[in-house]
PDB file of N, CA and C in Angstrom:
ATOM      1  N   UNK A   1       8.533 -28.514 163.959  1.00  0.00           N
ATOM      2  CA  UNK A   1       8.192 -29.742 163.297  1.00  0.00           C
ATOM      3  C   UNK A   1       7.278 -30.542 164.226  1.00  0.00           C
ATOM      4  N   UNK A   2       6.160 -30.836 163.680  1.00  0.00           N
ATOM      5  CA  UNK A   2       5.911 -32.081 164.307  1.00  0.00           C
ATOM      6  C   UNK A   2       5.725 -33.343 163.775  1.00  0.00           C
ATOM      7  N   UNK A   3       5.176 -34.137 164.184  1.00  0.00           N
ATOM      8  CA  UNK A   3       4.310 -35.548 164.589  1.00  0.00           C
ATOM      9  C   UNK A   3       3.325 -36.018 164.846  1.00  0.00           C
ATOM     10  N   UNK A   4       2.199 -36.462 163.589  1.00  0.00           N
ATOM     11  CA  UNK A   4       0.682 -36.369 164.217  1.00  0.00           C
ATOM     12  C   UNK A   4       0.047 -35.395 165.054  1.00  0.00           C
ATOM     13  N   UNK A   5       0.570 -34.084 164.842  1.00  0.00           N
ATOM     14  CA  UNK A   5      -0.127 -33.159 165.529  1.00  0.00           C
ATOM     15  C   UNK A   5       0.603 -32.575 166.712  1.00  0.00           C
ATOM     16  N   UNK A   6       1.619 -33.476 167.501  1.00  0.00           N
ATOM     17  CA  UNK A   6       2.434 -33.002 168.588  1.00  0.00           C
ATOM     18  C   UNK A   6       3.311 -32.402 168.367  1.00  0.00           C
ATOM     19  N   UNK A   7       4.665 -31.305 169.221  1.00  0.00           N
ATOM     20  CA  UNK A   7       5.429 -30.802 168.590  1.00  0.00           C
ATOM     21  C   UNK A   7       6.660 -32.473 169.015  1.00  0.00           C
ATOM     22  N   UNK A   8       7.591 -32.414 168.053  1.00  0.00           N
ATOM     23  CA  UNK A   8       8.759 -33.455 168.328  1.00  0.00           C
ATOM     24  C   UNK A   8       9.910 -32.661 169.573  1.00  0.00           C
ATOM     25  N   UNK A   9      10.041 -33.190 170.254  1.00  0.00           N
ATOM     26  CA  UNK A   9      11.179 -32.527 171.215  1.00  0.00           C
ATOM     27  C   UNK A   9      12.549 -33.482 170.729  1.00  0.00           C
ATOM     28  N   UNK A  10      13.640 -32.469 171.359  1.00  0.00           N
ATOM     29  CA  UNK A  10      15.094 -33.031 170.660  1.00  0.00           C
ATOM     30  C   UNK A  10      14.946 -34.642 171.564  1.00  0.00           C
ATOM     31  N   UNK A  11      14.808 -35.250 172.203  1.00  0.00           N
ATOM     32  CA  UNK A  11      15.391 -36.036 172.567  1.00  0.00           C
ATOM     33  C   UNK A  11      13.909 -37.563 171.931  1.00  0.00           C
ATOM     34  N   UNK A  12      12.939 -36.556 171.077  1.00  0.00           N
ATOM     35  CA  UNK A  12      12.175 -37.908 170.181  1.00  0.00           C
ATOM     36  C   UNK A  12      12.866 -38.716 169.140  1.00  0.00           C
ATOM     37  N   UNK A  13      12.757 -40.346 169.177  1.00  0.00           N
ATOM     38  CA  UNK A  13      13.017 -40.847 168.406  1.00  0.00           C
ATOM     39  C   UNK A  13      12.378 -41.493 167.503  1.00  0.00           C
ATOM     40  N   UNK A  14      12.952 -41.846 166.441  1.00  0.00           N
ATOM     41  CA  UNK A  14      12.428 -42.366 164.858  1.00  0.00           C
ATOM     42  C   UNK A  14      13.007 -43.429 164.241  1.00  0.00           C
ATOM     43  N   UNK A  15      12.698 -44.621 163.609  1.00  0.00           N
ATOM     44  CA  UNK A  15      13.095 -45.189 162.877  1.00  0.00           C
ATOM     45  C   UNK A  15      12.750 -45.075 161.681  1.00  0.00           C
ATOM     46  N   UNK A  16      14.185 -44.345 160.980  1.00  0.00           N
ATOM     47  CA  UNK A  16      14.364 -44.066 159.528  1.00  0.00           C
ATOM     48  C   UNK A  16      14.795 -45.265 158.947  1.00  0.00           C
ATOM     49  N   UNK A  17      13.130 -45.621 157.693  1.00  0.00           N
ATOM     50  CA  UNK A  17      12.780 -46.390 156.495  1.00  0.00           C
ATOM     51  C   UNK A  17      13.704 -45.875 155.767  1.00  0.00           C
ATOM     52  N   UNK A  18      14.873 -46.368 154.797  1.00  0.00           N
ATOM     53  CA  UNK A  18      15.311 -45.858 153.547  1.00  0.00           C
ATOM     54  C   UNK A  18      15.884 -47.322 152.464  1.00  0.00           C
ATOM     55  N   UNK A  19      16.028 -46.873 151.545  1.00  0.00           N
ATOM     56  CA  UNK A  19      16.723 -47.643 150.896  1.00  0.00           C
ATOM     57  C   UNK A  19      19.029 -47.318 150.844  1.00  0.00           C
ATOM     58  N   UNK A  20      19.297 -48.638 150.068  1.00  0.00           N
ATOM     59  CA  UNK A  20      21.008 -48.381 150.465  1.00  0.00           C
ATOM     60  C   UNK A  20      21.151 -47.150 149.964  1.00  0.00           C
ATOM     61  N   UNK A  21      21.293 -46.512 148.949  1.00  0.00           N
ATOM     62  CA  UNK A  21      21.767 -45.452 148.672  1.00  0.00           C
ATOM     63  C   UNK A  21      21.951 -44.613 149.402  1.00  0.00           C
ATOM     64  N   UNK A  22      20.591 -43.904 150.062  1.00  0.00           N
ATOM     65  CA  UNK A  22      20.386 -43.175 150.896  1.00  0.00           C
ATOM     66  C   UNK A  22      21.216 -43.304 152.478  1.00  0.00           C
ATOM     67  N   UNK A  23      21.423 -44.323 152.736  1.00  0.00           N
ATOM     68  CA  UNK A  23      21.881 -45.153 153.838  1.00  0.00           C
ATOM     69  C   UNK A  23      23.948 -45.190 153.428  1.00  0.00           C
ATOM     70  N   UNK A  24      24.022 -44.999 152.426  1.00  0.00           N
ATOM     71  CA  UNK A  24      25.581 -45.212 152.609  1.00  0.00           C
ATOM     72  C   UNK A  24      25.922 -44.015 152.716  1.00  0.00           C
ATOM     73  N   UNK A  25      25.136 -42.747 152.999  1.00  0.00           N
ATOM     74  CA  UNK A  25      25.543 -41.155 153.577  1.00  0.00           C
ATOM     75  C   UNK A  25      25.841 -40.692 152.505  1.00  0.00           C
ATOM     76  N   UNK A  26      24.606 -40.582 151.325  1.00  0.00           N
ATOM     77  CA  UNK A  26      24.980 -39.817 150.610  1.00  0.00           C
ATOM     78  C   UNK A  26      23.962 -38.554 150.666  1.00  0.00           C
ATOM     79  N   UNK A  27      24.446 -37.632 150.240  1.00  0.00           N
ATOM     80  CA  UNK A  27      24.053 -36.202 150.095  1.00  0.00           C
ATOM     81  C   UNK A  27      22.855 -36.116 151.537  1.00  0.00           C
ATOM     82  N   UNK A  28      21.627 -35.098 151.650  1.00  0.00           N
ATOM     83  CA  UNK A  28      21.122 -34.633 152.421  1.00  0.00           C
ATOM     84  C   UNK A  28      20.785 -35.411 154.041  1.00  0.00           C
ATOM     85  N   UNK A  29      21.205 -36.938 153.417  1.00  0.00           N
ATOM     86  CA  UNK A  29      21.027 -38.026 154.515  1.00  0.00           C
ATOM     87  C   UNK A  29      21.939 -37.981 155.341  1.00  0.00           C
ATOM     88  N   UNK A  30      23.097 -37.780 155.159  1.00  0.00           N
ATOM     89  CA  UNK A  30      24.358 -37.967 155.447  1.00  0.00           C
ATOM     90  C   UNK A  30      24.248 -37.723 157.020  1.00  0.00           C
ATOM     91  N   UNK A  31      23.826 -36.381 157.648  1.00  0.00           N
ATOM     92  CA  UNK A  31      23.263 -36.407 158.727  1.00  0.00           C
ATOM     93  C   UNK A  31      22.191 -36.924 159.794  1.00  0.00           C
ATOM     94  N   UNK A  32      21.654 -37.613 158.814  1.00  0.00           N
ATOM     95  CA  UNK A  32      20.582 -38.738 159.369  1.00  0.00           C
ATOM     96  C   UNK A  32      20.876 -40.079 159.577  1.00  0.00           C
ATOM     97  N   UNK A  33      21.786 -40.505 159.178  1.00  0.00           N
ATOM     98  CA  UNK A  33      22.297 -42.054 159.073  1.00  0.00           C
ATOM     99  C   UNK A  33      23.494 -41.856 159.815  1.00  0.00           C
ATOM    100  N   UNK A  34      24.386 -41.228 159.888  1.00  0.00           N
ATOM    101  CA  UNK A  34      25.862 -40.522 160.180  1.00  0.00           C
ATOM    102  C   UNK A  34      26.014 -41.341 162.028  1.00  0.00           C
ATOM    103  N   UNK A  35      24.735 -40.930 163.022  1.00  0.00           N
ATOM    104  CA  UNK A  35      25.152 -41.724 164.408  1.00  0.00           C
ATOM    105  C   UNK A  35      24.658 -43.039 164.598  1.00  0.00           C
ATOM    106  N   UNK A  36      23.635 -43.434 163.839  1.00  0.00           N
ATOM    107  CA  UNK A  36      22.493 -44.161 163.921  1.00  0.00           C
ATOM    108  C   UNK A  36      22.738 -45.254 163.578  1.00  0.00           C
ATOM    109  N   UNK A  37      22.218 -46.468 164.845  1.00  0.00           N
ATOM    110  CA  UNK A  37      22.815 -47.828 164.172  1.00  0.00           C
ATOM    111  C   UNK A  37      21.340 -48.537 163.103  1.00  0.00           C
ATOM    112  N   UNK A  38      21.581 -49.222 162.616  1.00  0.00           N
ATOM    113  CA  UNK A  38      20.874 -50.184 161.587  1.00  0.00           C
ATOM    114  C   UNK A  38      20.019 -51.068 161.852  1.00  0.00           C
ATOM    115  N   UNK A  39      18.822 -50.924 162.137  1.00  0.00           N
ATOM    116  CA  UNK A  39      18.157 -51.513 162.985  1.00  0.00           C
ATOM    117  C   UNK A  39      17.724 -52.753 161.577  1.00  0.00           C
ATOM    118  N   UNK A  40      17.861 -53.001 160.328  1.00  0.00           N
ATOM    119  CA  UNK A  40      17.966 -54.282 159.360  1.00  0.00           C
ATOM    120  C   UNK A  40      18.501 -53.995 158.454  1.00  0.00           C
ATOM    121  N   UNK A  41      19.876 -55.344 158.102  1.00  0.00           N
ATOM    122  CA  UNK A  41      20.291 -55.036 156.969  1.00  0.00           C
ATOM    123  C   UNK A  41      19.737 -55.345 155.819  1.00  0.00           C
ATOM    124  N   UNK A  42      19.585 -55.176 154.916  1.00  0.00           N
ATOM    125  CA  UNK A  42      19.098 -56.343 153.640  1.00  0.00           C
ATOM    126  C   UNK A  42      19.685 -55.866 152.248  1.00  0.00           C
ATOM    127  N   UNK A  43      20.232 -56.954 151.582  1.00  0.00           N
ATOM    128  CA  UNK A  43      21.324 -56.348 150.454  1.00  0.00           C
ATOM    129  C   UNK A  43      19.997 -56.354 149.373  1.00  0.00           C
ATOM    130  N   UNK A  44      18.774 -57.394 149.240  1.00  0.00           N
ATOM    131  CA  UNK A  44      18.054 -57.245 148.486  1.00  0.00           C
ATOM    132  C   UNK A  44      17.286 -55.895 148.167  1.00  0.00           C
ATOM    133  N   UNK A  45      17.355 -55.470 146.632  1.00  0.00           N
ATOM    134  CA  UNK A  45      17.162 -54.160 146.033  1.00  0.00           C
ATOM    135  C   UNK A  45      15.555 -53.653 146.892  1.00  0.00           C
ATOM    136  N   UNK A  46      15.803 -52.611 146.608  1.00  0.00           N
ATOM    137  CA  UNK A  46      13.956 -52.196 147.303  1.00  0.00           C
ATOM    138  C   UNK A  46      12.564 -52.582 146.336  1.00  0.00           C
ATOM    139  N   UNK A  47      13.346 -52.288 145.268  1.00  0.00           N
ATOM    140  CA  UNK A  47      12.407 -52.615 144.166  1.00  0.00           C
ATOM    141  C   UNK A  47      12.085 -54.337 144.511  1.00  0.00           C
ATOM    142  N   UNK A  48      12.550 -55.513 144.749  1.00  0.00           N
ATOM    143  CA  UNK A  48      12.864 -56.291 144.956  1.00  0.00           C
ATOM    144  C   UNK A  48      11.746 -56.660 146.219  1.00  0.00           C
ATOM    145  N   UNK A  49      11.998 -55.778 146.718  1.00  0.00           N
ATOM    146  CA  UNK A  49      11.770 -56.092 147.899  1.00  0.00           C
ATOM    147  C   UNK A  49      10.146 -56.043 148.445  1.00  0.00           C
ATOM    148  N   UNK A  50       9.430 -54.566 147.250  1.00  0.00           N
ATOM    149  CA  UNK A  50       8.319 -54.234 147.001  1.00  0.00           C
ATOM    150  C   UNK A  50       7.827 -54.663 146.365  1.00  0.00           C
ATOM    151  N   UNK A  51       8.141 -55.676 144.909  1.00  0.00           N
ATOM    152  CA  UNK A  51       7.417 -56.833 144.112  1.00  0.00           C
ATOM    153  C   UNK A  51       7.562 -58.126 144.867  1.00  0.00           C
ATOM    154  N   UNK A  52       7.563 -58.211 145.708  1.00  0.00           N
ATOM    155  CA  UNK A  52       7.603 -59.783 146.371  1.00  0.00           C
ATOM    156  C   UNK A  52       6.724 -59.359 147.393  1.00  0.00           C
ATOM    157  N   UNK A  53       6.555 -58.765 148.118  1.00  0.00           N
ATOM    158  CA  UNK A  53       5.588 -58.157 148.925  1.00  0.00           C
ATOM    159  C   UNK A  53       4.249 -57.874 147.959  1.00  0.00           C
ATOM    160  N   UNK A  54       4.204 -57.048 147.016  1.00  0.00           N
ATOM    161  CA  UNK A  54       2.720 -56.780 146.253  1.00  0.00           C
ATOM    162  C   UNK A  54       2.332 -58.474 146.115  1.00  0.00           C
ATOM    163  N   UNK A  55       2.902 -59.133 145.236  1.00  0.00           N
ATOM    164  CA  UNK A  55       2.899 -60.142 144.957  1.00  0.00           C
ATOM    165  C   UNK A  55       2.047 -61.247 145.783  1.00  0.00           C
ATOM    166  N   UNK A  56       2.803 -61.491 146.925  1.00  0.00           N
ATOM    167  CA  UNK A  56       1.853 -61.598 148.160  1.00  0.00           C
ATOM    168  C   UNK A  56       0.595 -61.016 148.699  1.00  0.00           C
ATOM    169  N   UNK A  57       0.504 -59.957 148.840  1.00  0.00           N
ATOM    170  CA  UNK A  57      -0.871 -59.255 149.377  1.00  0.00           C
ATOM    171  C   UNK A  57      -1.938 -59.566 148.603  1.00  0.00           C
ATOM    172  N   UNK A  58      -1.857 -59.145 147.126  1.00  0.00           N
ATOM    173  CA  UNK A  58      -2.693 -58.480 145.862  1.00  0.00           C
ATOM    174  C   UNK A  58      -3.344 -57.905 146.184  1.00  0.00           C
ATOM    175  N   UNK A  59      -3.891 -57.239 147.254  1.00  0.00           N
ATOM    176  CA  UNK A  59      -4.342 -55.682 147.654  1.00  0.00           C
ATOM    177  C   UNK A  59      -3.745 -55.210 148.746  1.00  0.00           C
ATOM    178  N   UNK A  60      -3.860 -53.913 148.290  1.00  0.00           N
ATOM    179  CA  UNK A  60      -2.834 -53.148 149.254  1.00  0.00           C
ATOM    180  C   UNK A  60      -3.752 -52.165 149.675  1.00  0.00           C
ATOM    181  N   UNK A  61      -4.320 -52.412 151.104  1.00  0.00           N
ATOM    182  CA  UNK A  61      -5.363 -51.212 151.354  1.00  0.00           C
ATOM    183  C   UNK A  61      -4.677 -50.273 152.395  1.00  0.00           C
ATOM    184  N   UNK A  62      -4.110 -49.084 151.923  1.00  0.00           N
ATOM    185  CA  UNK A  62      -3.803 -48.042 153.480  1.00  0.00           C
ATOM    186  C   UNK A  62      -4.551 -47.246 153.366  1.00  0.00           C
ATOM    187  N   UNK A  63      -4.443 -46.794 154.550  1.00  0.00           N
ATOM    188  CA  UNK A  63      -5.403 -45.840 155.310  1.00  0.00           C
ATOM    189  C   UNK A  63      -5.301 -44.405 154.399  1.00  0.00           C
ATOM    190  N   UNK A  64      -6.025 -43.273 154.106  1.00  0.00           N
ATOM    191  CA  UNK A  64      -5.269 -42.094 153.504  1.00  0.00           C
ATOM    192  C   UNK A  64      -5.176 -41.352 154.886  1.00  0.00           C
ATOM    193  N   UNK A  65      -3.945 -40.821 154.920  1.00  0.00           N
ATOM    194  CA  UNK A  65      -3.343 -39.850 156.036  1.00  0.00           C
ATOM    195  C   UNK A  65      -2.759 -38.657 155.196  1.00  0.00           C
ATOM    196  N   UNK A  66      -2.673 -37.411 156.273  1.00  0.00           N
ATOM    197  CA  UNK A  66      -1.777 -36.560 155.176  1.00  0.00           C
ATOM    198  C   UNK A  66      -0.449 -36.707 156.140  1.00  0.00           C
ATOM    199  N   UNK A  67       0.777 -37.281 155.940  1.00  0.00           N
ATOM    200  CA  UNK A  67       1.776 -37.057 156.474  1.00  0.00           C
ATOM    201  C   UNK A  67       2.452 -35.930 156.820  1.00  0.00           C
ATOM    202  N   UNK A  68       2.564 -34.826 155.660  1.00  0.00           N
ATOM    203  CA  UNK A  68       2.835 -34.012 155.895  1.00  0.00           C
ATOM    204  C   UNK A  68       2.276 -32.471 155.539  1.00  0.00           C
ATOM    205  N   UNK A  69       2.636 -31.440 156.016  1.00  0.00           N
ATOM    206  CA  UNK A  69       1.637 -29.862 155.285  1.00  0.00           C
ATOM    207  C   UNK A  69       2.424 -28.930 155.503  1.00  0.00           C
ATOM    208  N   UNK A  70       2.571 -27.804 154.581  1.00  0.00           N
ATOM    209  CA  UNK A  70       3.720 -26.805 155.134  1.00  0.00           C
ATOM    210  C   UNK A  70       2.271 -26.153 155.813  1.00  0.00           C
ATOM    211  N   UNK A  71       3.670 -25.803 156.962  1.00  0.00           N
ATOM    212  CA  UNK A  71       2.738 -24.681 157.911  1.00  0.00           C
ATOM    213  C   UNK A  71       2.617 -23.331 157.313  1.00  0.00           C
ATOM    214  N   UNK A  72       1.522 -22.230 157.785  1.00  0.00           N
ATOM    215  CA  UNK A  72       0.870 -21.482 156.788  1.00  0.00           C
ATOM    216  C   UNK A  72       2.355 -20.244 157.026  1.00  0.00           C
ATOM    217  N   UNK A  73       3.215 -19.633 155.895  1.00  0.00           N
ATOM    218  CA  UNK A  73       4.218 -18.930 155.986  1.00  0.00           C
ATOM    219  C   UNK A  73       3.815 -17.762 155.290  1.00  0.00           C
ATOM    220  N   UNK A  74       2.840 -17.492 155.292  1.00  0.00           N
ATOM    221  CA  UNK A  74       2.267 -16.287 154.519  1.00  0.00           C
ATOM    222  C   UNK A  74       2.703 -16.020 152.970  1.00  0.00           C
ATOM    223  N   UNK A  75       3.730 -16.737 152.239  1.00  0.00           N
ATOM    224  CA  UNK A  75       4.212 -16.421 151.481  1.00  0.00           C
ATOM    225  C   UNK A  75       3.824 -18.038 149.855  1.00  0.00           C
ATOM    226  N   UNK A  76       4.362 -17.663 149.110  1.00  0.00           N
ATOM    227  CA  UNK A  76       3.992 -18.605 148.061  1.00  0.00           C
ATOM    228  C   UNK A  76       5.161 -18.856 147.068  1.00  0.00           C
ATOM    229  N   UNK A  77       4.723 -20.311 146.430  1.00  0.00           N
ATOM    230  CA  UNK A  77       6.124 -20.741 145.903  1.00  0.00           C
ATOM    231  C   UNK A  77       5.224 -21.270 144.136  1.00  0.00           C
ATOM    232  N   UNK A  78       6.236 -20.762 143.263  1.00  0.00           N
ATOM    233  CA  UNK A  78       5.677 -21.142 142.018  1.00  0.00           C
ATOM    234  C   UNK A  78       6.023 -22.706 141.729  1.00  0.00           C
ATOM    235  N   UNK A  79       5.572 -23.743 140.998  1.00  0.00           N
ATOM    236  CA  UNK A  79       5.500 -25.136 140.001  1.00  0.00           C
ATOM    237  C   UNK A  79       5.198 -25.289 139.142  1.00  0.00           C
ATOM    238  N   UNK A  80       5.690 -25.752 138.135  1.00  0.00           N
ATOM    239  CA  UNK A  80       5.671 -25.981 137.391  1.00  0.00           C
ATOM    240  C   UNK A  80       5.325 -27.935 136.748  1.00  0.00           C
ATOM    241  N   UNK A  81       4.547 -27.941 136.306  1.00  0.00           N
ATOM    242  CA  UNK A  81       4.572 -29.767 136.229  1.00  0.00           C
ATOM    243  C   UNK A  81       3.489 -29.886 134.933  1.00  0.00           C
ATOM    244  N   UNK A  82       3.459 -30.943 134.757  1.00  0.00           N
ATOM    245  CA  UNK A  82       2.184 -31.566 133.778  1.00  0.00           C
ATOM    246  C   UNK A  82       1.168 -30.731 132.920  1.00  0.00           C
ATOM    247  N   UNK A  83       1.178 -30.335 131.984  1.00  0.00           N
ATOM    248  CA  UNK A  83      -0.555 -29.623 131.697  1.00  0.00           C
ATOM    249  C   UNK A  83      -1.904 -30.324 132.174  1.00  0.00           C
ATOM    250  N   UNK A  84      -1.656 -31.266 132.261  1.00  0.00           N
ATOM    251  CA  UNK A  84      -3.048 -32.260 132.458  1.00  0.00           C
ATOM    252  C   UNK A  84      -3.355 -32.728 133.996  1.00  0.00           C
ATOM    253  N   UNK A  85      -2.155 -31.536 135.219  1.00  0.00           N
ATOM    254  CA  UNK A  85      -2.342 -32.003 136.429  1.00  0.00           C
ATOM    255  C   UNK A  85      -3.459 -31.086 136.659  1.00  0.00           C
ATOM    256  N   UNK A  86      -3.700 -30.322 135.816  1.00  0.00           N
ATOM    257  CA  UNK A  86      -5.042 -28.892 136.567  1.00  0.00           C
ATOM    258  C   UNK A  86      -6.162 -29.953 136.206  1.00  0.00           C
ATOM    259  N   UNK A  87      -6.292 -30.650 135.240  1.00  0.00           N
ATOM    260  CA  UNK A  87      -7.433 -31.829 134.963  1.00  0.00           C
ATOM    261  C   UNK A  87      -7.958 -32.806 136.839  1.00  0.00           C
ATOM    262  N   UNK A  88      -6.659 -33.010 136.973  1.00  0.00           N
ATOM    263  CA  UNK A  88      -6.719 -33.911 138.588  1.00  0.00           C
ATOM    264  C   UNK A  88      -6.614 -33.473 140.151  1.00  0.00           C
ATOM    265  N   UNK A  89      -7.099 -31.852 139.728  1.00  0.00           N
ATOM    266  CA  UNK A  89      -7.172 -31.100 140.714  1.00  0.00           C
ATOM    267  C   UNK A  89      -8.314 -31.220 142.081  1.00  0.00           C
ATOM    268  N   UNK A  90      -9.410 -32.100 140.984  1.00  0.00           N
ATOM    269  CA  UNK A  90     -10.703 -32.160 141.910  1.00  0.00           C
ATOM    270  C   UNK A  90     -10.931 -33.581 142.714  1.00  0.00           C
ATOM    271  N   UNK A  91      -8.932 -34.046 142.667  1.00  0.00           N
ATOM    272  CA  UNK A  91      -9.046 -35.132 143.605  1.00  0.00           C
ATOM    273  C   UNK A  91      -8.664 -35.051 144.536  1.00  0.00           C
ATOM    274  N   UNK A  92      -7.642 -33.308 144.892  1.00  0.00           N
ATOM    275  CA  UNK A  92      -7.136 -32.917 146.095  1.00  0.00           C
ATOM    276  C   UNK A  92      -8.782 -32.662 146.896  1.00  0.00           C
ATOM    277  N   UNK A  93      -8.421 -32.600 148.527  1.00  0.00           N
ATOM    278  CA  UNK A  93      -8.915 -31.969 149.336  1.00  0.00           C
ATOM    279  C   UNK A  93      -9.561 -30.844 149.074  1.00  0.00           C
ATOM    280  N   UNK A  94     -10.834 -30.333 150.033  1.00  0.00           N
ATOM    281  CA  UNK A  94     -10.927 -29.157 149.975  1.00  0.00           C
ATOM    282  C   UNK A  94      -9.669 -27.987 150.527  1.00  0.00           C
ATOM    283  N   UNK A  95      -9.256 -28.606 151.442  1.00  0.00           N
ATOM    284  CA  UNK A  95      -7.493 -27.981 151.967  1.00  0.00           C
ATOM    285  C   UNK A  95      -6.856 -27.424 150.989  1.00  0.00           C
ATOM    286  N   UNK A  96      -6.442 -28.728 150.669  1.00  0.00           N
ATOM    287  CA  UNK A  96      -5.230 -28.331 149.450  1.00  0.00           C
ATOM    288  C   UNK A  96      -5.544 -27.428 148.609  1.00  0.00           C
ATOM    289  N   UNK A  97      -7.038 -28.181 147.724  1.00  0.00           N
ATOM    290  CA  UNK A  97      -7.015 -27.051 146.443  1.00  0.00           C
ATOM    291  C   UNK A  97      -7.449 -25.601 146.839  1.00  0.00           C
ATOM    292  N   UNK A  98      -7.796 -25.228 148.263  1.00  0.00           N
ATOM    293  CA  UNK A  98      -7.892 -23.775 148.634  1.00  0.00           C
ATOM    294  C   UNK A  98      -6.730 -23.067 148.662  1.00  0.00           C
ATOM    295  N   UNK A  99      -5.659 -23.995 148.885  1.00  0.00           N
ATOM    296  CA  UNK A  99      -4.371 -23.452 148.553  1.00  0.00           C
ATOM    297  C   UNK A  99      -3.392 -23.340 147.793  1.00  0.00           C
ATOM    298  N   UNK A 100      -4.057 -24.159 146.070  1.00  0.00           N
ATOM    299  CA  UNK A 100      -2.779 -23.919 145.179  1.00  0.00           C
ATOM    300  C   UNK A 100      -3.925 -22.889 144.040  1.00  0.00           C
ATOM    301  N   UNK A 101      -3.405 -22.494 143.572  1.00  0.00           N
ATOM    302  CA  UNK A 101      -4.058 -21.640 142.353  1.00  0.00           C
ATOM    303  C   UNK A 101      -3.474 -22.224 140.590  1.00  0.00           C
ATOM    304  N   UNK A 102      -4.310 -22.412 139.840  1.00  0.00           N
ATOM    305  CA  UNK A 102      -3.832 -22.276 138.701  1.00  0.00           C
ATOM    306  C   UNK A 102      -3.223 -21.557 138.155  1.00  0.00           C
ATOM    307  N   UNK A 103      -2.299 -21.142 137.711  1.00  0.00           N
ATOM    308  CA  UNK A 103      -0.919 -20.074 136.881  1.00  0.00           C
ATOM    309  C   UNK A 103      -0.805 -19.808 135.433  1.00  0.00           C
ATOM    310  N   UNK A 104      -1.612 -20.949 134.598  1.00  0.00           N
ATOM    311  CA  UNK A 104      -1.766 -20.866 133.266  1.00  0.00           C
ATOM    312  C   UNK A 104      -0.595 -21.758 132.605  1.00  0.00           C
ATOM    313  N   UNK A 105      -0.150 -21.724 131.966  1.00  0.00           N
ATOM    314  CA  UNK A 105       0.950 -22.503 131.353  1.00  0.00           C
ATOM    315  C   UNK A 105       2.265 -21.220 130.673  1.00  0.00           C
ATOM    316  N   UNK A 106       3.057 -22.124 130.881  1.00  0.00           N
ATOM    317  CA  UNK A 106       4.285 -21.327 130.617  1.00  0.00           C
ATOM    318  C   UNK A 106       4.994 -21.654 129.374  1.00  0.00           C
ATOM    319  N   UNK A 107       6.140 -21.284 129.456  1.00  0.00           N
ATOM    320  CA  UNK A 107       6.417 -20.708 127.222  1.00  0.00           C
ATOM    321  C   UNK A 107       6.626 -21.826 127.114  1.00  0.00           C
ATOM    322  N   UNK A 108       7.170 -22.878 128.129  1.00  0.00           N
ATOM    323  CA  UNK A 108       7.770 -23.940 127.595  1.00  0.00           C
ATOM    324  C   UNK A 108       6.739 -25.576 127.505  1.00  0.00           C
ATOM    325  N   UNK A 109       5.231 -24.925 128.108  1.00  0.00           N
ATOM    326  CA  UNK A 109       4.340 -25.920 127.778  1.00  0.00           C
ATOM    327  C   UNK A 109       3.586 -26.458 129.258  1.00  0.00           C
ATOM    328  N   UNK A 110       4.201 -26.240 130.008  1.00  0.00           N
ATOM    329  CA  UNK A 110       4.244 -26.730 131.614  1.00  0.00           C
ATOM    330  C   UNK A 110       3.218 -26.188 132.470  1.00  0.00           C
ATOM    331  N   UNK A 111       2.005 -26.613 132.888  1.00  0.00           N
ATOM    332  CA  UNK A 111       1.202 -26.091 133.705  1.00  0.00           C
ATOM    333  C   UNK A 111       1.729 -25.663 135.125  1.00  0.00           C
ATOM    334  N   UNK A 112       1.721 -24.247 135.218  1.00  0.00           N
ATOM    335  CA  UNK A 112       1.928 -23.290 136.454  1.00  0.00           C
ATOM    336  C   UNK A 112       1.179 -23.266 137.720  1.00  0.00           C
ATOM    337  N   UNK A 113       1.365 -23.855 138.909  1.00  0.00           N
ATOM    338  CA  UNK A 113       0.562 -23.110 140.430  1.00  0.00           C
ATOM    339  C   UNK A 113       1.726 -22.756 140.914  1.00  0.00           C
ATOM    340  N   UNK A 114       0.348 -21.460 141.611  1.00  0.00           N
ATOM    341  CA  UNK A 114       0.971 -20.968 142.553  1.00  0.00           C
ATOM    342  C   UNK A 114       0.562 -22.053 144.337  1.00  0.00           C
ATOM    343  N   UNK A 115       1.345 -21.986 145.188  1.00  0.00           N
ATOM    344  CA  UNK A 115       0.818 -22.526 146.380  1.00  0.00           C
ATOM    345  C   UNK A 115       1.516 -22.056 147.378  1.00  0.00           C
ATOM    346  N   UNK A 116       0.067 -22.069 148.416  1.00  0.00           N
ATOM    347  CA  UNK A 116       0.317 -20.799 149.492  1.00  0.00           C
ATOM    348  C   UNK A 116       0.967 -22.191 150.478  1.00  0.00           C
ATOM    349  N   UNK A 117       2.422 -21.197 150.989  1.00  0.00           N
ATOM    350  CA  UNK A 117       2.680 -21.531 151.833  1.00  0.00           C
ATOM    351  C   UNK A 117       2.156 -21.320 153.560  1.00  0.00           C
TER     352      UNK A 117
END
């Protein structure tokens, strides 16, 4: 795993963004929140929390980053989603779209890629 490009060593640290749910140890988090103290509480909802903030700004300019990419595993994973996402294909990267393929649509209506892991 890394971090902007570096590898993370065990003893790197992070402050994990979440909302409560996630935070009262439920399911895959459970190990992520489980030693870790709380660096803010706030009972106000996230949703809440993100319309009072837009509200304020009225533009929201970030930077585009890619946070994350599977590393190349030689192997490929099928999806299924939208018919009309192969339409918004020519807003990925040259990256990306070298790596998903169109699949055609399936019985149940659902536009198919394949993408190389």
């Amino acid at each position: 795993m890394r971090h902007r490009g570096d590898p993370i060593a065990d003893d790197s640290r992070f402050l994990l963004a979440t909302n409560s749910f996630r935070l009262a140890a439920c399911g895959l988090f459970a190990p992520l929140v489980a030693r870790g103290r709380i660096a803010l509480r706030d009972e106000r909802p996230t949703r809440a929390v993100l319309r009072r903030y837009l509200r304020q700004r009225r533009i929201v300019d970030l930077p585009i980053c890619r946070p994350w990419q599977f590393r190349n595993l030689g192997a490929t994973a099928m999806f299924e989603t939208h018919p009309d996402a192969r339409d918004h294909m020519t807003r990925l990267g040259h990256e990306e779209r070298a790596r998903m393929d169109y699949a055609g649509i399936s019985d149940e209506g659902f536009a198919r890629f394949r993408l190389a892991l």
